[in-house]
Protein backbone atom coordinates (compact mmCIF):
# COMPACT_ATOMS: atom_id res chain seq x y z
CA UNK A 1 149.24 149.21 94.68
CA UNK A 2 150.68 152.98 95.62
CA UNK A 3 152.27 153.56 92.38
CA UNK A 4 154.19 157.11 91.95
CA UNK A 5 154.54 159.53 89.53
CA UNK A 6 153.36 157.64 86.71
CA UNK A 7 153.24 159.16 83.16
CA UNK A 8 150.41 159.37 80.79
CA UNK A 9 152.23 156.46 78.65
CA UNK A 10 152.77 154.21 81.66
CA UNK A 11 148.91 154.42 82.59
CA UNK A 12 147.35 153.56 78.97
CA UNK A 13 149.84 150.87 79.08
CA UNK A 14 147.94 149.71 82.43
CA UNK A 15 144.51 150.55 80.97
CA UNK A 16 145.07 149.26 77.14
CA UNK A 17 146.19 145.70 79.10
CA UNK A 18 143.28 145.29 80.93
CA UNK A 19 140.29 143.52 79.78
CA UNK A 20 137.53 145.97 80.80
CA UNK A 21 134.95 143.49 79.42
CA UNK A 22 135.50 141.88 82.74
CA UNK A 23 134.29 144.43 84.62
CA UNK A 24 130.98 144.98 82.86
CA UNK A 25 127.35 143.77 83.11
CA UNK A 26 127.85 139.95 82.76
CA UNK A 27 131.50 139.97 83.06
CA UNK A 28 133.17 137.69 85.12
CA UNK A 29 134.33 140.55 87.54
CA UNK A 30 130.81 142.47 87.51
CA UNK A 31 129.11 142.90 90.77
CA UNK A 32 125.81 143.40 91.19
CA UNK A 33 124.15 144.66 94.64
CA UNK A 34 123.49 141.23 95.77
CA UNK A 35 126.67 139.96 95.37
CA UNK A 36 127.69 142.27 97.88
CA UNK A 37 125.15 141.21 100.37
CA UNK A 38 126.13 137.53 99.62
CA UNK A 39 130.13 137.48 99.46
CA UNK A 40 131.69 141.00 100.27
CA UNK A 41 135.03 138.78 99.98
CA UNK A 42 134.48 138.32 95.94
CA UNK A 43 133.20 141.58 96.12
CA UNK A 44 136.44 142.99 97.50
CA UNK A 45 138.93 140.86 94.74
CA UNK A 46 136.70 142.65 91.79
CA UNK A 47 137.05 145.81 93.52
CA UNK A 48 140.52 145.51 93.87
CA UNK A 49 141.33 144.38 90.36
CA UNK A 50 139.82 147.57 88.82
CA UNK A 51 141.36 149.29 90.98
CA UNK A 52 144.32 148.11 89.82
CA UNK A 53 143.22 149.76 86.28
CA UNK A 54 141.38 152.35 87.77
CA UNK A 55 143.57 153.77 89.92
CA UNK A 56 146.45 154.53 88.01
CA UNK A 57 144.37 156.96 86.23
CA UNK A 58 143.08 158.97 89.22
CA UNK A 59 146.47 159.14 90.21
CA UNK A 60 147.13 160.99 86.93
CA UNK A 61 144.22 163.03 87.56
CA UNK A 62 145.22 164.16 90.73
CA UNK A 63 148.41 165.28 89.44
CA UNK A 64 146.13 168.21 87.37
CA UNK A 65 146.76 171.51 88.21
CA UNK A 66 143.97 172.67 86.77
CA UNK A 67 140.63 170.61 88.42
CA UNK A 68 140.46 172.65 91.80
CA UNK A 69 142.82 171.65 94.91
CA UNK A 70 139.51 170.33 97.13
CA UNK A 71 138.54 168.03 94.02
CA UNK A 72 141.75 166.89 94.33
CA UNK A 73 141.79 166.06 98.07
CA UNK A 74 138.54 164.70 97.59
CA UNK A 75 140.05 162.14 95.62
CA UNK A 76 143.35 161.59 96.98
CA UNK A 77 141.85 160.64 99.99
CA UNK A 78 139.59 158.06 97.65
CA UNK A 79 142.88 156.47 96.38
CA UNK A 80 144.63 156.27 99.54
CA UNK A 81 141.80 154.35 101.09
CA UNK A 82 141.36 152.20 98.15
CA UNK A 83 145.17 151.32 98.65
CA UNK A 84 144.60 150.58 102.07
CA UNK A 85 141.82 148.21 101.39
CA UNK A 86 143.71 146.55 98.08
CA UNK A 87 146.77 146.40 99.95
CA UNK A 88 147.17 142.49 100.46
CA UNK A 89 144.05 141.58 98.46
């Protein structure tokens, strides 16, 4: 998933592709609390795939000079775990 130096065009292309309606309340990617007590697995995949949209994005946004550097590590330590965890899943 550890995708580099990605321009603004190259992650709308990511984000206009996906189909967000997935991801929300009664989507077939939406998790609910329970689901997470029941089958952390499936829980995991859906986590994963918007991460595969969401990512990109705070990638981007770590890449701002302008939000303030411990924002930035604060979030850059977000995406490398979530790359971690989405590595092989």
């Amino acid at each position: 998933m550890a995708r580099t130096a990605q321009t603004f065009e190259e992650v709308d292309r990511i984000v206009r592709s996906a189909d967000l309606k997935r991801f929300r309340t009664g989507g077939s990617h939406h998790v609910t609390g329970r689901m997470v007590a029941i089958a952390p697995g499936d829980v995991l995949q859906k986590l994963c795939a918007i991460w595969k949209v969401a990512g990109p994005i705070i990638r981007l946004v770590i890449k701002t000079p302008f939000i303030p550097s411990s924002w930035r590590a604060a979030l850059e330590i977000l995406a490398n775990l979530m790359d971690t965890v989405c590595k092989n899943a």
